[in-house]
Protein backbone atom coordinates (compact mmCIF):
# COMPACT_ATOMS: atom_id res chain seq x y z
CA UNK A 1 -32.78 32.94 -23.34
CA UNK A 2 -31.73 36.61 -23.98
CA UNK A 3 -34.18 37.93 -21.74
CA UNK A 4 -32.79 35.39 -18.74
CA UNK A 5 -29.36 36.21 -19.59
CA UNK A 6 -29.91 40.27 -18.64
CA UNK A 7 -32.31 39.38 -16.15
CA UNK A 8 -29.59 37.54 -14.58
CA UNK A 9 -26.41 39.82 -15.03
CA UNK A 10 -27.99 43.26 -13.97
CA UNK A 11 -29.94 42.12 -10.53
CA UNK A 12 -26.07 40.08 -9.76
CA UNK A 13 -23.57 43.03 -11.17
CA UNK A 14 -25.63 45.22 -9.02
CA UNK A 15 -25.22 43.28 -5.77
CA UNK A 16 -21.65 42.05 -6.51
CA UNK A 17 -20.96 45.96 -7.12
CA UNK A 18 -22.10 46.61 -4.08
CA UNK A 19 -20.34 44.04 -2.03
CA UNK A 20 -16.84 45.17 -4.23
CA UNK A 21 -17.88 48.75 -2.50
CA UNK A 22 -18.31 47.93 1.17
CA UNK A 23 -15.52 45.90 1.48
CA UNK A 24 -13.17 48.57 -0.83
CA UNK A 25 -10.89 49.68 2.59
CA UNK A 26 -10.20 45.55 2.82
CA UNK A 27 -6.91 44.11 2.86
CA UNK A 28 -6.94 43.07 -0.99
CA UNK A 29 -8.94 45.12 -2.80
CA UNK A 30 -7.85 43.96 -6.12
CA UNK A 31 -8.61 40.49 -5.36
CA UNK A 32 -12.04 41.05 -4.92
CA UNK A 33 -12.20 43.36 -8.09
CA UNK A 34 -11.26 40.71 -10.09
CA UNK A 35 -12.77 37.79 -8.45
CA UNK A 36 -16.21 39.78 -8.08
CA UNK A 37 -16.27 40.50 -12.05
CA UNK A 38 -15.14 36.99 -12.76
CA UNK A 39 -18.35 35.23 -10.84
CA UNK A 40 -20.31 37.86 -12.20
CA UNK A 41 -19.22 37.00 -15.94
CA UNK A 42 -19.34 33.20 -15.44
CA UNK A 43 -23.24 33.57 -13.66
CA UNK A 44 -24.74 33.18 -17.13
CA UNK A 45 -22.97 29.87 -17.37
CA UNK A 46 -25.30 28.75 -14.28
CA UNK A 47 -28.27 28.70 -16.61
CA UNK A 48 -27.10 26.19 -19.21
CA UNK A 49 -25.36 24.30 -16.78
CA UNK A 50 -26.26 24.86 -13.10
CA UNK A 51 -23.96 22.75 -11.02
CA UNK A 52 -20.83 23.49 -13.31
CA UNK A 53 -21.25 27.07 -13.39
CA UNK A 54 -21.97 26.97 -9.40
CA UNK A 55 -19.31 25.02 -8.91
CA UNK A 56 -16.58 27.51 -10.31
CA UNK A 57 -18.13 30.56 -9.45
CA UNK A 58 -17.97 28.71 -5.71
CA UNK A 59 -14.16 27.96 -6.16
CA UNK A 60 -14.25 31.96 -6.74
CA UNK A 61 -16.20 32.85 -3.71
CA UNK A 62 -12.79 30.62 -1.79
CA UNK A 63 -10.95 34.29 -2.29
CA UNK A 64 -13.21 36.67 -2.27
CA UNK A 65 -16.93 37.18 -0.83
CA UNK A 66 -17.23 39.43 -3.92
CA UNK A 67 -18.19 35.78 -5.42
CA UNK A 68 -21.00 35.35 -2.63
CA UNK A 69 -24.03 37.26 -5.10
CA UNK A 70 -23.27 34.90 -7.45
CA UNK A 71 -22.24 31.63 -5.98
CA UNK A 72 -25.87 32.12 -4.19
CA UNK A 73 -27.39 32.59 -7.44
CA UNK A 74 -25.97 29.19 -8.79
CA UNK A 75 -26.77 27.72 -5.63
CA UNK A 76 -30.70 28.13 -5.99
CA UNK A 77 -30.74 27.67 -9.98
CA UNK A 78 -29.06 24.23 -9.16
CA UNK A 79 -31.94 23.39 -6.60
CA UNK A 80 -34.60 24.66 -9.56
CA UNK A 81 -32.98 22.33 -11.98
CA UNK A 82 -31.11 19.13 -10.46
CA UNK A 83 -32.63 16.37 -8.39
CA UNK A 84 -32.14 16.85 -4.83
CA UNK A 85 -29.07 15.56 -3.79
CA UNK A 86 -26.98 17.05 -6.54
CA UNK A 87 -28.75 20.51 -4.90
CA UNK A 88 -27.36 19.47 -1.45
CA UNK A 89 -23.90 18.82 -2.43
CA UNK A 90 -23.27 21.63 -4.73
CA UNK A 91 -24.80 24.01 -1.83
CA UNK A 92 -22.34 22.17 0.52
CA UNK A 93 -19.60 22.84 -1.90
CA UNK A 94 -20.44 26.55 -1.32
CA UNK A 95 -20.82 26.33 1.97
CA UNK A 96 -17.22 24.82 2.39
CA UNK A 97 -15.79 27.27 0.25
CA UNK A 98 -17.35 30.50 2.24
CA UNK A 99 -16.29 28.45 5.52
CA UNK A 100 -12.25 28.53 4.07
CA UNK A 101 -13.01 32.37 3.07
CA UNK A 102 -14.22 33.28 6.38
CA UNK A 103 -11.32 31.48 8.02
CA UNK A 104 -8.84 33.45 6.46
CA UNK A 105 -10.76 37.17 5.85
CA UNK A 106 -13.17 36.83 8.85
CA UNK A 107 -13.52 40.89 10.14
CA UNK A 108 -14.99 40.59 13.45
CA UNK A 109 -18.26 42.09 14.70
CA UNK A 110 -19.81 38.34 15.47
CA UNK A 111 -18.11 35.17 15.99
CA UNK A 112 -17.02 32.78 13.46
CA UNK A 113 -19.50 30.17 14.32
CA UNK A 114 -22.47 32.53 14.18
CA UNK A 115 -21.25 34.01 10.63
CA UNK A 116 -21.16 30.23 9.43
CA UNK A 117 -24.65 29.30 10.99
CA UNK A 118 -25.56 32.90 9.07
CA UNK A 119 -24.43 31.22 5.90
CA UNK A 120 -25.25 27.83 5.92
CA UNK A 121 -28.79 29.47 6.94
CA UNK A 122 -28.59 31.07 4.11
CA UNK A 123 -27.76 28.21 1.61
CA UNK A 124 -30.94 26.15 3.62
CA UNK A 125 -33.13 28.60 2.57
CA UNK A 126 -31.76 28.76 -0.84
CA UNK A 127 -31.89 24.68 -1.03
CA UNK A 128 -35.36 24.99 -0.04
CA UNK A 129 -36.83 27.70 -2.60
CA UNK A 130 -34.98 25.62 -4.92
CA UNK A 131 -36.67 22.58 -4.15
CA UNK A 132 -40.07 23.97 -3.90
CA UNK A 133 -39.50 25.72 -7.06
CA UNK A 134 -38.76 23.05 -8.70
CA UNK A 135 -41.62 20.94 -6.89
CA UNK A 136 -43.77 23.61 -8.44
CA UNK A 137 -42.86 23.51 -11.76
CA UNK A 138 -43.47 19.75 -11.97
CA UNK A 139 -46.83 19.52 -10.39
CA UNK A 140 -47.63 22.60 -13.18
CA UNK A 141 -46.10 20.63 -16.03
CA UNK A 142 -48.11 17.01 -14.80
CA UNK A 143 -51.63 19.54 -14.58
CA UNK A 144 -50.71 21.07 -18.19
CA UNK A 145 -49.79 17.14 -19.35
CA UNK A 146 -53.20 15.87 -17.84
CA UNK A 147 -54.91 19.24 -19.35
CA UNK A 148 -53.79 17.43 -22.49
CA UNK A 149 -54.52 14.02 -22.27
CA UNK A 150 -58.05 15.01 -20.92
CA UNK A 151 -58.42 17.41 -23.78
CA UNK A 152 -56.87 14.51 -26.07
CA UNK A 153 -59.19 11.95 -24.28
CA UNK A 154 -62.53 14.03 -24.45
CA UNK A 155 -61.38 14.66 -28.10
CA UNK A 156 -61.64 10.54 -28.77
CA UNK A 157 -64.86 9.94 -26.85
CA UNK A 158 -66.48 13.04 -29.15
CA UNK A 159 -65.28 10.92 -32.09
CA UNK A 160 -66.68 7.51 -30.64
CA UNK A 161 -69.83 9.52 -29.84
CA UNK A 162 -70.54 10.59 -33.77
CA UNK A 163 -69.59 7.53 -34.93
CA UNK A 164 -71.59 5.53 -32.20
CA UNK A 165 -74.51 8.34 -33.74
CA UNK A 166 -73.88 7.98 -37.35
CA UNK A 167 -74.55 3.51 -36.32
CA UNK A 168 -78.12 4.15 -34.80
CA UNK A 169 -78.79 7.10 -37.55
CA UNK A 170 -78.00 3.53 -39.99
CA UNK A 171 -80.19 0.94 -37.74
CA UNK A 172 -82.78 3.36 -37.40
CA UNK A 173 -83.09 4.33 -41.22
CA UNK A 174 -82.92 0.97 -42.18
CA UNK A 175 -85.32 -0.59 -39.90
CA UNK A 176 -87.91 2.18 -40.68
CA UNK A 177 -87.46 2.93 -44.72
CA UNK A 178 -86.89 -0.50 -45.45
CA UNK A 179 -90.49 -1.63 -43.97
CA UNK A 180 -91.72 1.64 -45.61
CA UNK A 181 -90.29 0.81 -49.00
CA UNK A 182 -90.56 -2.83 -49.13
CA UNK A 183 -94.37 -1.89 -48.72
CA UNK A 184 -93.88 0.17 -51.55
CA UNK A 185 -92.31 -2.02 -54.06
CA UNK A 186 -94.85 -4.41 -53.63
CA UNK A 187 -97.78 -1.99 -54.91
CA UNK A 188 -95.45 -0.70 -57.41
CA UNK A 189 -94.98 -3.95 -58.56
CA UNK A 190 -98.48 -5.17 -58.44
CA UNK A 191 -99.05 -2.03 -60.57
CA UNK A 192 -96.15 -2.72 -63.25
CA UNK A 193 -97.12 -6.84 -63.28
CA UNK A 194 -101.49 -6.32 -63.67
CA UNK A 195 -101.43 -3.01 -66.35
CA UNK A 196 -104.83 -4.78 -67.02
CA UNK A 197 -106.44 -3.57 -63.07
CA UNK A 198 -109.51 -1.48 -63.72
CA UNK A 199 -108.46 2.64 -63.68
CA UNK A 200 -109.96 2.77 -59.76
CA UNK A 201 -107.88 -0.12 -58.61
CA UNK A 202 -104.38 1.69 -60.38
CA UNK A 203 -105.75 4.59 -58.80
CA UNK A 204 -106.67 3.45 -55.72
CA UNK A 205 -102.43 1.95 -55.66
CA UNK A 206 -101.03 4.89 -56.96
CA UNK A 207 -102.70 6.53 -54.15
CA UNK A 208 -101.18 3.66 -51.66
CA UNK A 209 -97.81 4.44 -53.19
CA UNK A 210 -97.94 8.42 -53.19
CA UNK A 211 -99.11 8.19 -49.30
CA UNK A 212 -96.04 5.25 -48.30
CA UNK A 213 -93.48 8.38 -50.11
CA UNK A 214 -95.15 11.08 -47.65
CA UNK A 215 -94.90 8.67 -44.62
CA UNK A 216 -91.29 7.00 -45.47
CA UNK A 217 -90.07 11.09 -45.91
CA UNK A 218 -91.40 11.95 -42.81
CA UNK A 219 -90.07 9.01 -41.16
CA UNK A 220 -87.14 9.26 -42.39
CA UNK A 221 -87.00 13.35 -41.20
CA UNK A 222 -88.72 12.09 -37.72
CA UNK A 223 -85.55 9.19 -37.51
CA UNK A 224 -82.81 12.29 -37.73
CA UNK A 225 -84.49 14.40 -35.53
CA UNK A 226 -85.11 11.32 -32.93
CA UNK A 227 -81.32 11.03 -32.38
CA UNK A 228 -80.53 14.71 -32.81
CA UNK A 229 -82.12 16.13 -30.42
CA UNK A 230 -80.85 19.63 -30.49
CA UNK A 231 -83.46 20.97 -33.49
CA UNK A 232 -86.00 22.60 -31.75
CA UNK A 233 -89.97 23.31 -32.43
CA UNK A 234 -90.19 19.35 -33.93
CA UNK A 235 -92.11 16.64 -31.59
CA UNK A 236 -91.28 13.20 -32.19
CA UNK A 237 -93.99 11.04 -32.45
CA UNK A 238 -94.12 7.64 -29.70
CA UNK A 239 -91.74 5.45 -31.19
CA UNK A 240 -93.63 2.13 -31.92
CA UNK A 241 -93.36 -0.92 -28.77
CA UNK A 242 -94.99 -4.42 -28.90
CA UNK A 243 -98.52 -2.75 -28.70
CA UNK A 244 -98.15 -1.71 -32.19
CA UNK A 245 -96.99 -5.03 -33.63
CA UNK A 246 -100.41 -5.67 -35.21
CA UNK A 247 -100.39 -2.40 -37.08
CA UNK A 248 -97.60 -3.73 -38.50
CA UNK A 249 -99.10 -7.32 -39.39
CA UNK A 250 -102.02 -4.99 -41.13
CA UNK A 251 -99.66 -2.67 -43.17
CA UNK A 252 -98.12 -5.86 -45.02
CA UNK A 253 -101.30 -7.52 -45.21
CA UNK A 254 -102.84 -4.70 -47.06
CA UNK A 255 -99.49 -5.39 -49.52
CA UNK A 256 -100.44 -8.80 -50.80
CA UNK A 257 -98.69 -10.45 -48.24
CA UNK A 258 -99.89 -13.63 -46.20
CA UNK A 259 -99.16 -12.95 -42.67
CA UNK A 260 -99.85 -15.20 -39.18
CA UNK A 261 -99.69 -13.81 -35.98
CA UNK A 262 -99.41 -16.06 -33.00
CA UNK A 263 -99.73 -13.20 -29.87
CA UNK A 264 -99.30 -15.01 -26.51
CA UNK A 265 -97.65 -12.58 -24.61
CA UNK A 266 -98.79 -11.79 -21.75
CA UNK A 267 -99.61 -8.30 -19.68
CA UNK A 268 -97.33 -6.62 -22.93
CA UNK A 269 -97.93 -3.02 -21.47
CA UNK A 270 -95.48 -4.13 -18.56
CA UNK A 271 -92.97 -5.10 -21.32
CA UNK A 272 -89.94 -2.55 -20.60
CA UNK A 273 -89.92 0.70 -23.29
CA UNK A 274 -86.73 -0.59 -24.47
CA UNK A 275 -86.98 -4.14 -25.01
CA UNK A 276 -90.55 -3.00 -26.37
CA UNK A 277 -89.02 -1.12 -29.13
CA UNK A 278 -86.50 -4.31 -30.02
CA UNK A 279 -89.32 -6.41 -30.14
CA UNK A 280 -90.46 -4.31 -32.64
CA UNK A 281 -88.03 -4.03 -34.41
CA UNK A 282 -87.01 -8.16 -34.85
CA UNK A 283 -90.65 -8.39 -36.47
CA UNK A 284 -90.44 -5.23 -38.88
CA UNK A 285 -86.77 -6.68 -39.96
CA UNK A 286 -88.46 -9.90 -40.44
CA UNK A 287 -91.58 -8.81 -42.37
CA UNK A 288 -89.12 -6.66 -44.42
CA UNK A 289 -86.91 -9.54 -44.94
CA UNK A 290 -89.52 -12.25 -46.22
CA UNK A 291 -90.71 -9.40 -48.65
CA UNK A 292 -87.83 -9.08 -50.23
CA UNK A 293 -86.50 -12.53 -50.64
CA UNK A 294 -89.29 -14.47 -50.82
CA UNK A 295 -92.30 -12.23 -51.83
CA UNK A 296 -95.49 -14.31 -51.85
CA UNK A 297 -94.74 -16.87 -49.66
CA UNK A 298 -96.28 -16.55 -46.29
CA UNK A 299 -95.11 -15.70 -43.20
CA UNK A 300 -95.16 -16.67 -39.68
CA UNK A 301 -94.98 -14.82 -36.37
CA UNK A 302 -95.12 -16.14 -33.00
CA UNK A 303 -94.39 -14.30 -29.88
CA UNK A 304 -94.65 -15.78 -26.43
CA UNK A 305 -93.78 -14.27 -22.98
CA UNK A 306 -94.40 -12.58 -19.38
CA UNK A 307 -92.95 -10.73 -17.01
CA UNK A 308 -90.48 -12.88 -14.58
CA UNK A 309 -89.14 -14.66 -17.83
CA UNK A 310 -88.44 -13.45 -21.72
CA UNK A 311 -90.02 -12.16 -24.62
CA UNK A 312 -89.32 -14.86 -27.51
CA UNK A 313 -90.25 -13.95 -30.68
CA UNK A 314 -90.16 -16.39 -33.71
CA UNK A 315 -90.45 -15.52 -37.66
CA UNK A 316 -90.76 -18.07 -40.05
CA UNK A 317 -91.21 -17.86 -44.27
CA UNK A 318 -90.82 -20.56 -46.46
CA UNK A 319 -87.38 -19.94 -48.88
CA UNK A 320 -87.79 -18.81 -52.32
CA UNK A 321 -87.63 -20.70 -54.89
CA UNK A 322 -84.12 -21.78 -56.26
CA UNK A 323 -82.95 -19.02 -58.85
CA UNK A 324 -85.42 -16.40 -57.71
CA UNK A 325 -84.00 -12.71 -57.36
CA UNK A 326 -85.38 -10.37 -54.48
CA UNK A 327 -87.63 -8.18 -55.20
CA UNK A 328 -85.55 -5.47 -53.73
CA UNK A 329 -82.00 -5.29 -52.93
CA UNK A 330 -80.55 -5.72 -49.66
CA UNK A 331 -77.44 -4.17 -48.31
CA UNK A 332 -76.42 -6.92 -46.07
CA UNK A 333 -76.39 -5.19 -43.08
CA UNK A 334 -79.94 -5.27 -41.32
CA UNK A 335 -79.53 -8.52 -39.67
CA UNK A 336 -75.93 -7.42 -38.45
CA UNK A 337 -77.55 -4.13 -37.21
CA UNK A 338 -80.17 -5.97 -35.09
CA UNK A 339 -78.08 -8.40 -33.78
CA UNK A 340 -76.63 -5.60 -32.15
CA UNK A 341 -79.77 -3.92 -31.34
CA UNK A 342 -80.87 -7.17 -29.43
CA UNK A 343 -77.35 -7.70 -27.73
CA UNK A 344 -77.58 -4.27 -26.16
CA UNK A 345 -81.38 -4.97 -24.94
CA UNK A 346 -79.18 -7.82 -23.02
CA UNK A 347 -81.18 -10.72 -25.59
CA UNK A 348 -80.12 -13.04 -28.13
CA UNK A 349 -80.92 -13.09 -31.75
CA UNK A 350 -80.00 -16.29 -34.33
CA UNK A 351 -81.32 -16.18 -38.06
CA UNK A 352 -80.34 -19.56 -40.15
CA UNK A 353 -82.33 -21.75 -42.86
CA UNK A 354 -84.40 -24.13 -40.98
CA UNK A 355 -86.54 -27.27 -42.23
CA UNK A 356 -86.98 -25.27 -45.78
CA UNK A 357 -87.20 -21.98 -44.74
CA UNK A 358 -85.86 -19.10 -43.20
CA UNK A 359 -86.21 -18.36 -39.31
CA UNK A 360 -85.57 -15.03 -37.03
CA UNK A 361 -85.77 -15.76 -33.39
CA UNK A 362 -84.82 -13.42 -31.07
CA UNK A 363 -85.22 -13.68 -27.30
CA UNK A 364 -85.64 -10.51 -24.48
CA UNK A 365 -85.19 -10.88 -20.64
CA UNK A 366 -88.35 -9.14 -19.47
CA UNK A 367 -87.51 -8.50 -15.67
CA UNK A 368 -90.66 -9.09 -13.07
C-alpha cells in the first residue's frame, strides 16, 4: 500500500504543480495554491475509499481547476473499484462541479460549451478505462479462481485414480495368489496329514509346493507390473480368458480336488477380451472358494452361452460339514471384489446356500 501511496502522490503533485504554474498570473492565485495542495493531500484517500475521496477532492475542483489532476484521478479509481453506476454518478458529480468552475473562471480562447464537451469527454474516457479496468481484473481473478478449482479438481481425480489403482492391485492379488496358494495348502497339507507317503511321493510334493512359491511370486510381480505400466523392459504375459478355464480345472485336479466341468459354450474365441477375463475369474474365485471351505467335497462347473445372448456360468460344492474350519483363512472380501468385477463387465453375479450347498452364478452379456 506504500508503494501505491507514492506512486500516486508524485505522478498527481507533479501535474497539480504544473497546473498551480500556468494559471499563477490568474485572478486568485492563492486559491488555487491552497485548493491544488489540498486535492493533492486528500488523493491518497481515493485508494481506501474511492467515491468519498473523489467526492471531496471534486467539491475542491468547484474553486479551483488546481483540483482537476486529482479529481480525475478519483474519478477513474472509482470506475476500477465501484459497480458501474456509482462510477457514473461520482464522474457526474465532477463533471457538475468543473461545469460551476468554468462558469465563474472560464478564460476565453474556446467557447464554454466546447470546454464542457472537452471535459465531460474527458470524464467518458476516464469512466470507460475504469470500467474496462475493472472488467479486466475480474475476468483475471474468475481465470486464476478456475486455475484453482481445475488444479483442485485434477488434484481429486489423481486421488480417485490411486485409490481406484490400489482396488484392482487388491482384486487382482487376490484372485491370482489365492488360486495359487489355496493350491498350495492343499499339498502342504497332504504332506503334514500322510508323513507315512514313500520319500518320492514327499518329494515329488515338495517339488509341487517349491514350483506353486516360484509361480505365485512371479504372479504376484507380473499382477503389479500389469496395472503399473510405467516399469519398463518387463512383458506381461496374456492374461488368462475362457480358453484357459480347463487349465484351471487341471491345476486343482492335480490338488486332490474332485472337479466337473460342464463346457457348452459356444464359438468362446468370439467371447469379448473383457468379459473373457471375468469369466475367468468367477471360476478361479469359485475353485478357490470350495477349497477353502469345503476341501474334499466336489465341485461343479457349468458354463453355457453364445454370442447374441450371455455367458452364464454356474459353480456348485456341497457345504462342509457343520463345525468344520477352512482350511485357509479368508478375508471376506473376494466375493465383494468380484461382484464388482462382474458389475463393471455390465453382468450379474449372486452367491447364496442352495439345496445343501453353496452356489456362484454369474451371468455376462456377450454382444453378437
Amino acid at each position: 500500500m506504500a508503494v501505491g501511496v507514492v506512486l500516486t502522490l508524485v505522478p498527481l503533485g507533479v501535474l497539480t504543480g504544473l497546473t498551480i504554474w500556468a494559471d499563477w498570473d490568474g485572478p486568485v492565485p492563492m486559491l488555487d495554491l491552497v485548493a491544488g495542495v489540498l486535492a493533492w493531500a486528500a488523493s491518497p484517500l481515493v485508494l481506501w475509499r474511492p467515491v468519498g475521496g473523489a467526492l471531496v477532492i471534486s467539491a475542491l475542483a468547484l474553486v479551483s481547476p488546481a483540483a482537476t489532476p486529482a479529481a480525475s484521478f478519483g474519478a477513474l479509481q472509482t470506475a476500477r473499484e465501484r459497480r458501474f453506476p456509482v462510477a457514473l454518478a461520482v464522474c457526474g458529480a465532477g463533471l457538475a462541479a468543473h461545469a460551476i468552475q468554468g462558469a465563474w473562471r472560464f478564460k476565453g480562447g474556446i467557447s464554454y460549451g466546447w470546454w464542457l464537451a472537452l471535459v465531460a469527454i474527458g470524464y467518458g474516457a476516464l469512466l470507460g478505462w475504469g470500467a474496462w479496468a475493472r472488467a479486466r481484473q475480474a475476468l483475471i481473478r474468475s481465470l486464476r479462481d478456475r486455475a484453482h478449482r481445475a488444479e483442485a479438481e485434477q488434484g481429486r481425480r489423481v486421488a480417485e485414480a490411486r485409490m481406484l489403482e490400489r482396488r484392482r492391485i487388491a482384486w487382482e492379488m487376490h484372485d491370482v495368489l489365492a488360486h495359487r496358494l489355496s493350491l498350495l495348502a492343499t499339498f502342504a497339507g497332504a504332506m503334514e496329514y500322510r508323513p507315512d507317503s514313500s520319500p518320492e511321493q514327499m518329494a515329488r510334493a515338495a517339488g509341487v509346493v517349491r514350483a506353486g512359491v516360484h509361480e505365485a511370486l512371479g504372479e504376484l510381480r507380473e499382477v503389479i507390473t500389469l496395472l503399473r505400466d510405467d516399469e519398463p523392459g518387463f512383458e506381461t504375459r496374456p492374461q488368462p480368458v475362457l480358453a484357459d478355464v480347463p487349465r484351471l480345472i487341471e491345476e486343482s485336479t492335480a490338488a486332490g480336488a474332485e472337479v466337473r466341468l460342464h463346457d457348452e459354450v459356444r464359438d468362446p474365441e468370439a467371447l469379448p477380451a473383457a468379459a473373457a477375463r471375468t469369466a475367468y475369474r468367477v471360476v478361479q474365485e469359485g475353485l478357490t472358494n470350495a477349497r477353502k471351505h469345503a476341501t474334499g467335497r466336489p465341485v461343479s462347473v457349468t458354463m453355457t452361452g453364445e454370442p447374441g445372448t450371455r455367458l452364464e456360468i454356474d459353480v456348485r460344492n456341497p457345504l462342509p460339514p457343520e463345525g468344520a474350519l477352512p482350511s485357509v483363512p479368508g478375508t471376506g472380501t473376494g466375493l465383494v471384489g468380484l461382484t464388482e468385477r462382474v458389475r463393471l463387465a455390465g453382468g450379474e453375479l449372486d452367491h447364496r446356500r442352495a439345496d445343501g450347498g453353496f452356489r456362484l452364478h454369474a451371468w455376462i452379456p456377450w454382444p453378437s
